[in-house]
Structures are given as structure tokens and as C-alpha cells.
Protein backbone atom coordinates (compact mmCIF):
# COMPACT_ATOMS: atom_id res chain seq x y z
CA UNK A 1 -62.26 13.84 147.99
CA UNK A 2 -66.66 13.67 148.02
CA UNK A 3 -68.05 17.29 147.79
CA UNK A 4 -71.25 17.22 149.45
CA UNK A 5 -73.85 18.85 147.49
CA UNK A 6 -76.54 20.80 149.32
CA UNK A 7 -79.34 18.29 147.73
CA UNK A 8 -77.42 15.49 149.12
CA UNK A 9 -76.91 17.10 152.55
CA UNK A 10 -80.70 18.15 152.60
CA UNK A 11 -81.69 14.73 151.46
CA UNK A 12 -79.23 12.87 154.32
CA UNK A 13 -80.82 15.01 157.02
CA UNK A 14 -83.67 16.00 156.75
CA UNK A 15 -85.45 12.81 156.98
CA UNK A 16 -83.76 12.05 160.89
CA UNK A 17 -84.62 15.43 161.66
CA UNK A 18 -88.05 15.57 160.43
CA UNK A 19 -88.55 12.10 161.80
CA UNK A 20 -87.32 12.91 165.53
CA UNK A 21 -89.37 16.38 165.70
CA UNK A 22 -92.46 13.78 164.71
CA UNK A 23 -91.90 11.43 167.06
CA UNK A 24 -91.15 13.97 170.36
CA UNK A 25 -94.40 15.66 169.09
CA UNK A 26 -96.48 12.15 169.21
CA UNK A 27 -95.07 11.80 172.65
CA UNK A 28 -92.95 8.67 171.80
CA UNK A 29 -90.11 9.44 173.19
CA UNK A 30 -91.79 11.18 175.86
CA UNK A 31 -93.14 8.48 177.47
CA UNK A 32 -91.19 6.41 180.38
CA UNK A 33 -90.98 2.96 179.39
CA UNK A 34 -93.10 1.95 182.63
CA UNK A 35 -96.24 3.20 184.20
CA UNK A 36 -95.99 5.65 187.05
CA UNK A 37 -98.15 4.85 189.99
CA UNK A 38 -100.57 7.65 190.03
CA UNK A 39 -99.58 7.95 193.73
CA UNK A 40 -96.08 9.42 192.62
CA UNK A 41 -97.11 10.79 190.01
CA UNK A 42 -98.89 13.69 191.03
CA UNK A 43 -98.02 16.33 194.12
CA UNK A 44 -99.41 16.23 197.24
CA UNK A 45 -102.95 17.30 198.01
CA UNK A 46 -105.05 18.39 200.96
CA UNK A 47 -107.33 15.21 200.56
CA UNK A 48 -104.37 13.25 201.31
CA UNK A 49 -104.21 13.96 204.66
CA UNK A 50 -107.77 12.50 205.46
CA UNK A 51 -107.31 9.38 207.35
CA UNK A 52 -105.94 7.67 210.68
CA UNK A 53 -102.44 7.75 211.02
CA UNK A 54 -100.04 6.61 213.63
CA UNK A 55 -96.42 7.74 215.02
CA UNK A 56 -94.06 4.72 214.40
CA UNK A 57 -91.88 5.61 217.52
CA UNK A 58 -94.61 5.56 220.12
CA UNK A 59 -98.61 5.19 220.70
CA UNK A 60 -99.26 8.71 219.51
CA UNK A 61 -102.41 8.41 217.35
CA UNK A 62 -103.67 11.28 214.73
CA UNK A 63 -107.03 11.82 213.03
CA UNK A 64 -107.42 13.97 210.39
CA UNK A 65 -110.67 15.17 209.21
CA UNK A 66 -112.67 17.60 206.97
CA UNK A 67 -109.57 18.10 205.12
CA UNK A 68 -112.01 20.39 202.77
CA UNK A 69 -113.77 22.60 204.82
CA UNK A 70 -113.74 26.46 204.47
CA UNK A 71 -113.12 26.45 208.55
CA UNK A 72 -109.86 24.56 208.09
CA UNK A 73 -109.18 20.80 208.52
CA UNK A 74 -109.88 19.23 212.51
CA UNK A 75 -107.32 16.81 214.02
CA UNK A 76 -108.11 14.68 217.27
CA UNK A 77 -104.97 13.54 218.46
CA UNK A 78 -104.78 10.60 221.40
CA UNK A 79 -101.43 9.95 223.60
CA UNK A 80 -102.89 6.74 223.72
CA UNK A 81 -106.08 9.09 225.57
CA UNK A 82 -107.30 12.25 224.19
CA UNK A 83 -105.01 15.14 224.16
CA UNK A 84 -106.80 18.59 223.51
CA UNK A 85 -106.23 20.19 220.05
CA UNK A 86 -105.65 23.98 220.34
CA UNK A 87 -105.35 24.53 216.10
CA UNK A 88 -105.26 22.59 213.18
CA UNK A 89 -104.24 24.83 209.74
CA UNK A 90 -102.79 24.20 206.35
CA UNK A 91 -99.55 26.01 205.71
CA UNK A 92 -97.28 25.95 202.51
CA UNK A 93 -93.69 24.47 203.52
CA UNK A 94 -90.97 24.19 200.53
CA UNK A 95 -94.01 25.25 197.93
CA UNK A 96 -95.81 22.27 198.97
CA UNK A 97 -99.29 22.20 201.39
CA UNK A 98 -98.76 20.82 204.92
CA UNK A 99 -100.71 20.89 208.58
CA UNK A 100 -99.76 22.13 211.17
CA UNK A 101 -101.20 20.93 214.61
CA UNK A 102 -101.03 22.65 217.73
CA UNK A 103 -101.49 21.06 221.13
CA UNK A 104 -102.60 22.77 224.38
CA UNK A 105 -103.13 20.57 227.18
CA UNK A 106 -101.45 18.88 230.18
CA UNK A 107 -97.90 18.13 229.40
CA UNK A 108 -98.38 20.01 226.21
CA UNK A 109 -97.98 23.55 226.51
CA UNK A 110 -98.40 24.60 222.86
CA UNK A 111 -96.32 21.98 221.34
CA UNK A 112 -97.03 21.23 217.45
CA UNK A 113 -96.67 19.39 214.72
CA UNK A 114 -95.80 20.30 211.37
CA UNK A 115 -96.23 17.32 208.70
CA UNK A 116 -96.05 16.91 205.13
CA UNK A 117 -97.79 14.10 202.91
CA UNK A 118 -95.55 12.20 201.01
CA UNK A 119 -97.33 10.22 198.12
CA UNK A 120 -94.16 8.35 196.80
CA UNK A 121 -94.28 6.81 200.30
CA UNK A 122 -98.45 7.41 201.54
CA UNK A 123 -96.50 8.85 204.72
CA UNK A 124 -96.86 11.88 206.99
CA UNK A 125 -93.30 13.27 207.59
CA UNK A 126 -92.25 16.39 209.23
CA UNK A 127 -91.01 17.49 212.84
CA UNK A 128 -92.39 18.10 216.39
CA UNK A 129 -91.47 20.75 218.80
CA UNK A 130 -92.27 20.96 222.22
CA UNK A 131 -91.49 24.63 223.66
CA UNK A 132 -88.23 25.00 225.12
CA UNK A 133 -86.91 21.09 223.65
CA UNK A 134 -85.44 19.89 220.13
CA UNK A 135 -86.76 19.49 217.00
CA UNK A 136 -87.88 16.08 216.73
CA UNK A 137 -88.23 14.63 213.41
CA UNK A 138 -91.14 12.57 213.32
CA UNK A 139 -93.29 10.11 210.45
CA UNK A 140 -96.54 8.90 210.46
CA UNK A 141 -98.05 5.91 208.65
CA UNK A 142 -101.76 5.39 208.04
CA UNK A 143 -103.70 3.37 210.75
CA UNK A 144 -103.91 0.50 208.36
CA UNK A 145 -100.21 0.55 207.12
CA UNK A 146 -98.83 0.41 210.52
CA UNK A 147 -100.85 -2.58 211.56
CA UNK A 148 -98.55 -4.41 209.01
């Protein structure tokens, strides 16, 4: 029977040890073996939102602008014409920023969307509701996406 001796023990060791607490620390074995688009990468910002997008299921159009402004961001949204915007805000939903756009006109008596920015998929996801109707869940894809 082999009786380890502590120098032997220290000596078997310590060198994996020392050597795997180096290389976390250099960020080795940190690193994914693949680049990350930057897109995914990162969470969702306001500046996202900036753009032309369009609803997938219909002609329903959205324009999101001045994403930075102290005032709050402005949306124009078209049905394929104009349909008056009552509000436009940024609100937090799950921890993560998202607009929510409120729409007072004919045939839309304060109905609103509320839409998050994905960037693994450079969509606009979230739901409508139209007072007294269900919760539609709804996605929109950027104006130059959707012509595709």
C-alpha cells in the first residue's frame, strides 16, 4: 500500500489547480467558442425601437420616432390610412423597456399596443387590446424585413 506524502499530494495538485484558477482568470475558458452577434448579445434598448415596422397579420403600419426625447418617443400608426395616436410612452414589462401605444380614433376607442423589442429576432412582439375584446398577441417586423 502507497502512503501519499503531503509533498507529493501538494506537488500532484497544485499545478491543475493553479493552472485552472489561471486560465478562468485570462478568460479562456470563459469565452464561447463562437462569436455572439452583438444583436443578441446585449438587452434591449430604447434606440431599438426607431424605425418602420409592420404587423405580419394585416396592413397595420407603425412608425416610431424620437425614441430619445425627454417628451417621450412619437408613433404614427396607419390602418393602411392614418389612425390618430392618443399616447406613445415607455414602460418597463418583465424588467425590460417597452412602448406602449394608445389609439383614439374612429373604430379605436382607446385601444393599445404594448410591444417589446426583441434583438435575438430584430422583432416587435407583444399584445393588442381593444376595450371590451381579447388579448391579441401581435409581432411586428421592420419595414424592410417584411418586404422579404
Amino acid at each position: 500500500m502507497r502512503i501519499w506524502s503531503v509533498d507529493v499530494i501538494l506537488r500532484t495538485f497544485t499545478f491543475p489547480v493553479v493552472f485552472l484558477f489561471a486560465a478562468s482568470l485570462s478568460g479562456e475558458m470563459l469565452e464561447p467558442p463562437y462569436d455572439i452577434p452583438s444583436a443578441i448579445a446585449r438587452p434591449a434598448e430604447v434606440s431599438d425601437f426607431e424605425g418602420e415596422w409592420r404587423r405580419m397579420d394585416r396592413q397595420y403600419e407603425l412608425e416610431i420616432s424620437d425614441v430619445n426625447s425627454e417628451e417621450g418617443p412619437t408613433a404614427v400608426y396607419r390602418n393602411p390610412d392614418p389612425v390618430k395616436v392618443e399616447s406613445a410612452e415607455w414602460i418597463e414589462d418583465d424588467g425590460v423597456p417597452a412602448i406602449r401605444v394608445t389609439l383614439r380614433d374612429e373604430g379605436y376607442p382607446g385601444s393599445f399596443y404594448v410591444l417589446r423589442f426583441l434583438p435575438e429576432r430584430q422583432v416587435l412582439l407583444g399584445t393588442y387590446q381593444r376595450p371590451g375584446a381579447e388579448v391579441s398577441n401581435v409581432y411586428f417586423l421592420r419595414e424592410e424585413d417584411a418586404e422579404n
